[in-house]
PDB file of N, CA and C in Angstrom:
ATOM      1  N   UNK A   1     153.354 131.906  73.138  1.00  0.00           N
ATOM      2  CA  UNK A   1     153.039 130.486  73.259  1.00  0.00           C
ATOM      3  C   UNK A   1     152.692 129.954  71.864  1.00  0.00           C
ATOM      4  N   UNK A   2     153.159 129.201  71.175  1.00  0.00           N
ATOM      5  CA  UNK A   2     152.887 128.452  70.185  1.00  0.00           C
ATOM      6  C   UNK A   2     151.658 128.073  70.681  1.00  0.00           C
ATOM      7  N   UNK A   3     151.056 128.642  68.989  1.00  0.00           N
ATOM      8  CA  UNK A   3     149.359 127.541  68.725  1.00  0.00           C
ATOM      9  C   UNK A   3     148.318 129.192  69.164  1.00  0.00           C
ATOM     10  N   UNK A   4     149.156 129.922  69.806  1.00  0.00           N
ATOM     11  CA  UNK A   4     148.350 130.894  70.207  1.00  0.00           C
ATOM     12  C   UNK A   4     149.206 132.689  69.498  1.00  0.00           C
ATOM     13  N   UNK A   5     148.306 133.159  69.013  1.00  0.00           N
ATOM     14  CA  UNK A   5     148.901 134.793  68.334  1.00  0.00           C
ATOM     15  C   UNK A   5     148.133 135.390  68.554  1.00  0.00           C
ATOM     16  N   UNK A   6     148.368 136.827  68.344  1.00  0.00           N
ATOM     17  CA  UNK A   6     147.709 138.376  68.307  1.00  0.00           C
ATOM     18  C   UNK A   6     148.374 138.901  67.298  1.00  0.00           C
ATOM     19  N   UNK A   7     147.029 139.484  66.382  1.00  0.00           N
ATOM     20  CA  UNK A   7     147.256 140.093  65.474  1.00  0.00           C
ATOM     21  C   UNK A   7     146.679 141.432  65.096  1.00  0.00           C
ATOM     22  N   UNK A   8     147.086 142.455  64.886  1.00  0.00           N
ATOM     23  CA  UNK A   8     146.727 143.884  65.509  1.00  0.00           C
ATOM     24  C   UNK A   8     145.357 143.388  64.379  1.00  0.00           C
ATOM     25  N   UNK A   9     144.427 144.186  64.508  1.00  0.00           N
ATOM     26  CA  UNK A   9     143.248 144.491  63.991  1.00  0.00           C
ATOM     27  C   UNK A   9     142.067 143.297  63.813  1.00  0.00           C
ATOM     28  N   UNK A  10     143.076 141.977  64.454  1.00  0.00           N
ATOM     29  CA  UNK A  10     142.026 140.677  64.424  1.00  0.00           C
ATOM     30  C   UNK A  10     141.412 140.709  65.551  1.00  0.00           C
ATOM     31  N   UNK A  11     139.938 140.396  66.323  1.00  0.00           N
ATOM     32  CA  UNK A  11     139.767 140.016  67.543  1.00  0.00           C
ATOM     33  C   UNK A  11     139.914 141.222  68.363  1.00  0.00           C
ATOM     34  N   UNK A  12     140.159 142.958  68.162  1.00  0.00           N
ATOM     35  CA  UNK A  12     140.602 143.400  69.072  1.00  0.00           C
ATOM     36  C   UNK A  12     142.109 143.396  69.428  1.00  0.00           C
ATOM     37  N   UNK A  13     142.861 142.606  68.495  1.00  0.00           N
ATOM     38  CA  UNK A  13     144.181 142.096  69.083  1.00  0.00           C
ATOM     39  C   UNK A  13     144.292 141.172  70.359  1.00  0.00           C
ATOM     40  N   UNK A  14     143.121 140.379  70.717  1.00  0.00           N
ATOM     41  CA  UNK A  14     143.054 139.389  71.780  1.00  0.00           C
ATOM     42  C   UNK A  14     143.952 138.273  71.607  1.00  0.00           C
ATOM     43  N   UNK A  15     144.542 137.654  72.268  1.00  0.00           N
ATOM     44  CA  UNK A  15     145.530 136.468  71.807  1.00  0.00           C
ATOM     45  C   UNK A  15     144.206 135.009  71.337  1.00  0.00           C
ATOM     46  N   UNK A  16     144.210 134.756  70.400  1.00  0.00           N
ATOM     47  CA  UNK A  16     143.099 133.568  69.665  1.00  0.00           C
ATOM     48  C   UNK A  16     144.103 132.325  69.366  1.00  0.00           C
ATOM     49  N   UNK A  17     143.488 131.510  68.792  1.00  0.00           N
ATOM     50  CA  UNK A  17     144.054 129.869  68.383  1.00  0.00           C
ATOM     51  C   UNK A  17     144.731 130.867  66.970  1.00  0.00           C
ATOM     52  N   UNK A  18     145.984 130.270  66.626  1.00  0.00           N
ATOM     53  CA  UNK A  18     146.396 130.120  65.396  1.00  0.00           C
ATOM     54  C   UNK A  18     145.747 130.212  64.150  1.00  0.00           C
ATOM     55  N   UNK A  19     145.747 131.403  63.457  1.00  0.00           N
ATOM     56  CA  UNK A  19     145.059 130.733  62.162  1.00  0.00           C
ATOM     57  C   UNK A  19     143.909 131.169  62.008  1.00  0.00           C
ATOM     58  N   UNK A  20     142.949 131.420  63.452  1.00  0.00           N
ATOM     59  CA  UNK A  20     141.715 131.616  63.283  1.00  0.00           C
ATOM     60  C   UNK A  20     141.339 132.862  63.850  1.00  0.00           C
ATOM     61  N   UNK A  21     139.712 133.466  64.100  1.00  0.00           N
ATOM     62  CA  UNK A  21     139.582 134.603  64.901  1.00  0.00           C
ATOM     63  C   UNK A  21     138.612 133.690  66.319  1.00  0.00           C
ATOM     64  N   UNK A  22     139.123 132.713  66.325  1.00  0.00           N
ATOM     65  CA  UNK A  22     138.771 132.205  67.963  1.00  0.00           C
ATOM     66  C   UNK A  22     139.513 132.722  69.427  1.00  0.00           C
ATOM     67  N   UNK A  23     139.030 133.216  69.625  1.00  0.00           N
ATOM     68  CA  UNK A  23     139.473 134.081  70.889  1.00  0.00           C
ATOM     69  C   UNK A  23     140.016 133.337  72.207  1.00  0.00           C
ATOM     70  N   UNK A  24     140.977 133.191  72.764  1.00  0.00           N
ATOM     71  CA  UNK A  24     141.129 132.384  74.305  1.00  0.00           C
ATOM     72  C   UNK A  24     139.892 132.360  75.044  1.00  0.00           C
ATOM     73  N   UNK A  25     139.718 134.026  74.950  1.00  0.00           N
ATOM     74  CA  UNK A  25     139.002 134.267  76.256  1.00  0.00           C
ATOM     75  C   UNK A  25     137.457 134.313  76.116  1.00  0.00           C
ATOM     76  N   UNK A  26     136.875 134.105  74.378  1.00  0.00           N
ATOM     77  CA  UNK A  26     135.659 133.492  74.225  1.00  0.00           C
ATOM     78  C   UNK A  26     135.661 132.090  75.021  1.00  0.00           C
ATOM     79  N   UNK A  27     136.841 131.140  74.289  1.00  0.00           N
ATOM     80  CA  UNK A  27     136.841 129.525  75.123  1.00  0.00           C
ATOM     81  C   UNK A  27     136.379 129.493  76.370  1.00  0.00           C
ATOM     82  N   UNK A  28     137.375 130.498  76.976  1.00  0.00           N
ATOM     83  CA  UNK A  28     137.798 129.876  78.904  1.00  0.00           C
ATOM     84  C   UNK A  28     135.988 130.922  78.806  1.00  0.00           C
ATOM     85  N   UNK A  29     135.082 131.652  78.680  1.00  0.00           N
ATOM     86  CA  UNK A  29     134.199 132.281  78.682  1.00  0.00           C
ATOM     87  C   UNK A  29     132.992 131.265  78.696  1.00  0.00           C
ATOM     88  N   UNK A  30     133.242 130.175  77.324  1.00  0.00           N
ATOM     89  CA  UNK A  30     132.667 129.021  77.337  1.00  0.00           C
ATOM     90  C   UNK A  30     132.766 128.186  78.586  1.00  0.00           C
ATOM     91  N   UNK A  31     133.999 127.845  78.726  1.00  0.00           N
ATOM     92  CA  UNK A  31     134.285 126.666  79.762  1.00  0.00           C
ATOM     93  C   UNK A  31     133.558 127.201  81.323  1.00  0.00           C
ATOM     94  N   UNK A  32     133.561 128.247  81.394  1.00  0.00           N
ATOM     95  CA  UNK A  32     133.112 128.707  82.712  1.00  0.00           C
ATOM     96  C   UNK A  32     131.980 128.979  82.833  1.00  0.00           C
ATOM     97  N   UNK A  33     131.203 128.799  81.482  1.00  0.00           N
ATOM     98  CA  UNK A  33     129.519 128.492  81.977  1.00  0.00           C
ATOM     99  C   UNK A  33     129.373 126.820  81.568  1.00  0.00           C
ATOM    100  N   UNK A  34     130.050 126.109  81.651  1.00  0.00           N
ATOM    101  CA  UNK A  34     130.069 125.171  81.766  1.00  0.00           C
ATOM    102  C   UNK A  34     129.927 124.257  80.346  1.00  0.00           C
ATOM    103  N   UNK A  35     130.362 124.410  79.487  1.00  0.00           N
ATOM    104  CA  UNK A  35     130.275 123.795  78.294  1.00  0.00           C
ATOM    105  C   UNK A  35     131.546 122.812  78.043  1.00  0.00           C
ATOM    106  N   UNK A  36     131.361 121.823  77.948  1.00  0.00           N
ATOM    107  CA  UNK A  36     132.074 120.787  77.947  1.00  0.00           C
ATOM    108  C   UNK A  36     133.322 121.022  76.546  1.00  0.00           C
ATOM    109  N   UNK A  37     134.264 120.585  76.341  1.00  0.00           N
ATOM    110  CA  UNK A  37     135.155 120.227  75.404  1.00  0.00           C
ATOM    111  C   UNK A  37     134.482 120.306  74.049  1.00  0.00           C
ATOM    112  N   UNK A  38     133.895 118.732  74.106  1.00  0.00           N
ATOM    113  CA  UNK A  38     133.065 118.514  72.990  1.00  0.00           C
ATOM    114  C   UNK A  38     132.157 119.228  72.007  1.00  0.00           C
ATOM    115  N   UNK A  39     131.420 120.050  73.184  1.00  0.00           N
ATOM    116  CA  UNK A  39     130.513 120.978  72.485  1.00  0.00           C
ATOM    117  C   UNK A  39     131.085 122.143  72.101  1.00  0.00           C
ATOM    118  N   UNK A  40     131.901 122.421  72.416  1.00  0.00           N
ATOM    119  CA  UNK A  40     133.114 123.874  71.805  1.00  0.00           C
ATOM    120  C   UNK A  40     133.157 122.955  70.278  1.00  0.00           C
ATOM    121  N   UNK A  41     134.153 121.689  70.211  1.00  0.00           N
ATOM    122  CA  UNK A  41     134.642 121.098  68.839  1.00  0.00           C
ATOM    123  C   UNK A  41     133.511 120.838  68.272  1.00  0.00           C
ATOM    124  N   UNK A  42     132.492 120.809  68.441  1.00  0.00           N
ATOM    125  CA  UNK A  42     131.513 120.890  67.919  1.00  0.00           C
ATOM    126  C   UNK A  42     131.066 122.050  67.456  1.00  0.00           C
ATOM    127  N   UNK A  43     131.011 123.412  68.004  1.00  0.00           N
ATOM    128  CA  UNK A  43     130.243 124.629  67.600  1.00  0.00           C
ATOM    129  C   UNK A  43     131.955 124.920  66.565  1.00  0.00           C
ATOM    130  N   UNK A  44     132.986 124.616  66.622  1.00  0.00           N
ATOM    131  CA  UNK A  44     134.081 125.411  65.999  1.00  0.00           C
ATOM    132  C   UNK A  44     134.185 124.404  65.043  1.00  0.00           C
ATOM    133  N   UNK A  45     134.039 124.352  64.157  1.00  0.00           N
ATOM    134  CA  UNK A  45     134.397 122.707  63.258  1.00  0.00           C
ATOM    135  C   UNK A  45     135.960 122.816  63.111  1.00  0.00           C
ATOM    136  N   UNK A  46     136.901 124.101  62.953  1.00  0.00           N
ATOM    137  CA  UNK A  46     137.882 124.531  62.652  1.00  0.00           C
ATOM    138  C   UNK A  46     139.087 123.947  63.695  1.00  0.00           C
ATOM    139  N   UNK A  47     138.562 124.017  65.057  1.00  0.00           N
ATOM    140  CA  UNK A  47     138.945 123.926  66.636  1.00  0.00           C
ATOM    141  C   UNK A  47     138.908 122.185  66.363  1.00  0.00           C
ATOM    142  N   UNK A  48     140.205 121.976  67.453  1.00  0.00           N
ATOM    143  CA  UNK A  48     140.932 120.699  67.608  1.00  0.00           C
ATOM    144  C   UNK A  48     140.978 120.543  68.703  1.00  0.00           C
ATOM    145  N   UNK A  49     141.423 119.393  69.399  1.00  0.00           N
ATOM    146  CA  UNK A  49     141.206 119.607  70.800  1.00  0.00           C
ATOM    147  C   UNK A  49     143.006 119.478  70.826  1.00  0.00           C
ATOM    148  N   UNK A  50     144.255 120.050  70.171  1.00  0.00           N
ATOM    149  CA  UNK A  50     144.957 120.152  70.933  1.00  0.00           C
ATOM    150  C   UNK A  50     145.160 121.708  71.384  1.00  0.00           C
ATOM    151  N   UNK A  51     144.164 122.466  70.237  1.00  0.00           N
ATOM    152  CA  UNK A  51     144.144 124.272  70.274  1.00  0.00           C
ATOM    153  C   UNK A  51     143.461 124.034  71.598  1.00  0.00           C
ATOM    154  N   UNK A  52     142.498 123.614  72.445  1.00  0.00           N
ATOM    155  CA  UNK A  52     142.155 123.956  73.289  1.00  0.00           C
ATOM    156  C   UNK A  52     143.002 123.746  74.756  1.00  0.00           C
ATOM    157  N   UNK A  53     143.845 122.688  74.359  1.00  0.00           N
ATOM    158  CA  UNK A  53     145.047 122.059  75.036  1.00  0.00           C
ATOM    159  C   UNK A  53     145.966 123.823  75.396  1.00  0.00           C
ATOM    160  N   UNK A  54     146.110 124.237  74.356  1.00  0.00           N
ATOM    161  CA  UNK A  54     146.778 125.407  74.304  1.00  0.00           C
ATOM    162  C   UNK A  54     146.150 126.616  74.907  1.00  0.00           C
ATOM    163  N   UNK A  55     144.772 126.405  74.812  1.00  0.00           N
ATOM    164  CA  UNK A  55     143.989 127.908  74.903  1.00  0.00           C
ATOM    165  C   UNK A  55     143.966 127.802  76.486  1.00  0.00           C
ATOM    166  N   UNK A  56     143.432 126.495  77.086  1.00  0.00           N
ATOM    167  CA  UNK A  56     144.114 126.365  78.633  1.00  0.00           C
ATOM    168  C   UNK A  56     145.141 127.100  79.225  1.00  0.00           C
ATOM    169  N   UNK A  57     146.126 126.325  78.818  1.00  0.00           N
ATOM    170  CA  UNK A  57     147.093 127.016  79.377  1.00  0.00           C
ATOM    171  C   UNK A  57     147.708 128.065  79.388  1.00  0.00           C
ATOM    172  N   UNK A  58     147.168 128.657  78.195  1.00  0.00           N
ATOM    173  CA  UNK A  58     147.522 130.281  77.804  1.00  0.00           C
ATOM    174  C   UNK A  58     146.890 131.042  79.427  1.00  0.00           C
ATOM    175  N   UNK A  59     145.359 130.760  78.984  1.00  0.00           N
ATOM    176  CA  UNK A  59     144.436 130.727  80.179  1.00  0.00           C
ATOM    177  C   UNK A  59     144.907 130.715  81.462  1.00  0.00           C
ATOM    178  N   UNK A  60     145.695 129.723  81.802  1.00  0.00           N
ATOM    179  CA  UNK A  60     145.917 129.732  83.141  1.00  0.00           C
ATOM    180  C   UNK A  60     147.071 130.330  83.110  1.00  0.00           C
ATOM    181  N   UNK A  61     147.995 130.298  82.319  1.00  0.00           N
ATOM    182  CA  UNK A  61     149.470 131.642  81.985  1.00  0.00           C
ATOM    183  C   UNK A  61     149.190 132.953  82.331  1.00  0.00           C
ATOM    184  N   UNK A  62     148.137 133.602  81.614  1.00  0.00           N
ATOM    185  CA  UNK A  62     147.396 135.067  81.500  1.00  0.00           C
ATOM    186  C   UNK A  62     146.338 134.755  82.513  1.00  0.00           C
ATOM    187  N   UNK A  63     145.952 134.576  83.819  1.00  0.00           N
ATOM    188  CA  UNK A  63     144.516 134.789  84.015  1.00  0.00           C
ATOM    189  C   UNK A  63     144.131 135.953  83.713  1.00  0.00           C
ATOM    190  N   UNK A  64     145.125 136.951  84.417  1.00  0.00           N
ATOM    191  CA  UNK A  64     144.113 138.904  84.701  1.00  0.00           C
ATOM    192  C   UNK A  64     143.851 139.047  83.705  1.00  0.00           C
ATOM    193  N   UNK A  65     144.647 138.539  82.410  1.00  0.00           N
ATOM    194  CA  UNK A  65     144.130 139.427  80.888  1.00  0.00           C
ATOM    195  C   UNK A  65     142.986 139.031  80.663  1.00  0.00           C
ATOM    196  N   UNK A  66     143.041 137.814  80.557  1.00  0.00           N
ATOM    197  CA  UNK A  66     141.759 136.686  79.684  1.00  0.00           C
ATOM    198  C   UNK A  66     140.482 137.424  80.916  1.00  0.00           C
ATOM    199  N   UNK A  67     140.627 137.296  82.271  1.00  0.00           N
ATOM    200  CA  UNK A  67     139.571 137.661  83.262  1.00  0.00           C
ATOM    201  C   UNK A  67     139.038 139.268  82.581  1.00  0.00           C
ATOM    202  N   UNK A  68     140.125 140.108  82.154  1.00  0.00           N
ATOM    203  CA  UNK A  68     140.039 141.508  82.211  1.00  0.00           C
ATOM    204  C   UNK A  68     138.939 141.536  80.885  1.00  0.00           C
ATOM    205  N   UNK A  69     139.391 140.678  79.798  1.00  0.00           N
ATOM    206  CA  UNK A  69     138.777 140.265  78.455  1.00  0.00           C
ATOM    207  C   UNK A  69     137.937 140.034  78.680  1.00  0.00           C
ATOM    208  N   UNK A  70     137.248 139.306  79.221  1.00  0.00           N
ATOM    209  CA  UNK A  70     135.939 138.454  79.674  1.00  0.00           C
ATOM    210  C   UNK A  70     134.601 139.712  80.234  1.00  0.00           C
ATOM    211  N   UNK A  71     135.694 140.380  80.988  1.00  0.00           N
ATOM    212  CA  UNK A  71     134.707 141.374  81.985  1.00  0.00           C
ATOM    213  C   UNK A  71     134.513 142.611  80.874  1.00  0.00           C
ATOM    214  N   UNK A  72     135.313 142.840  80.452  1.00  0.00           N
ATOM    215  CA  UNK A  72     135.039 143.733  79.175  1.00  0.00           C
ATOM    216  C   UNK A  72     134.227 142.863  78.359  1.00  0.00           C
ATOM    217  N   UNK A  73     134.239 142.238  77.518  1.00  0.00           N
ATOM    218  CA  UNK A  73     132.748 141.566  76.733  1.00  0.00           C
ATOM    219  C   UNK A  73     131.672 141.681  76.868  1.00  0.00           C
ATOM    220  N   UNK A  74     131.654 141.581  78.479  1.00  0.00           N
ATOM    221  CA  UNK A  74     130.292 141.515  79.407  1.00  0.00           C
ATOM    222  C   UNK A  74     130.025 142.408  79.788  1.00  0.00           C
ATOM    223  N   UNK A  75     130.327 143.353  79.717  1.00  0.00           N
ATOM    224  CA  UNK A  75     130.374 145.121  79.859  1.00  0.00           C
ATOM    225  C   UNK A  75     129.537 145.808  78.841  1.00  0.00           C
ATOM    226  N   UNK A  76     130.312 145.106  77.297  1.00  0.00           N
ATOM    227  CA  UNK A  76     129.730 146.002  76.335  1.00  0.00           C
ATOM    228  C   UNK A  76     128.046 145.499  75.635  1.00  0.00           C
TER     229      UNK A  76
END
């Protein structure tokens, strides 16, 4: 998906925004304790709101991974 890569040794190799080591599945991690848009572009100064446009739908493309990602985080 354009706007979104994996790069062996960045992140774990997690698929992140372009460019950066922002993770999908930190975002959708955010979004699901309830943190609004804003306050993401706010904590990321780097983050745009069309990367999050992207990190969505990656999101909803991949759920099991991003879910599998998530539950592993919260594991370790």
């Amino acid at each position: 998906m354009t706007g979104i890569e994996r790069t062996p040794g960045v992140c774990g190799g997690a698929a992140c925004i372009a460019g950066t080591r922002i993770a999908v599945w930190v975002l959708e991690g955010y979004r699901r304790l309830g943190w609004t848009e804003s306050k993401m572009l706010a904590s990321y100064p780097t983050l745009r709101a069309p990367d999050l446009v992207r990190a969505w739908a990656y999101a909803d493309a991949n759920r099991a991974e991003i879910d599998e990602e998530i539950r592993r985080n919260d594991a370790a």
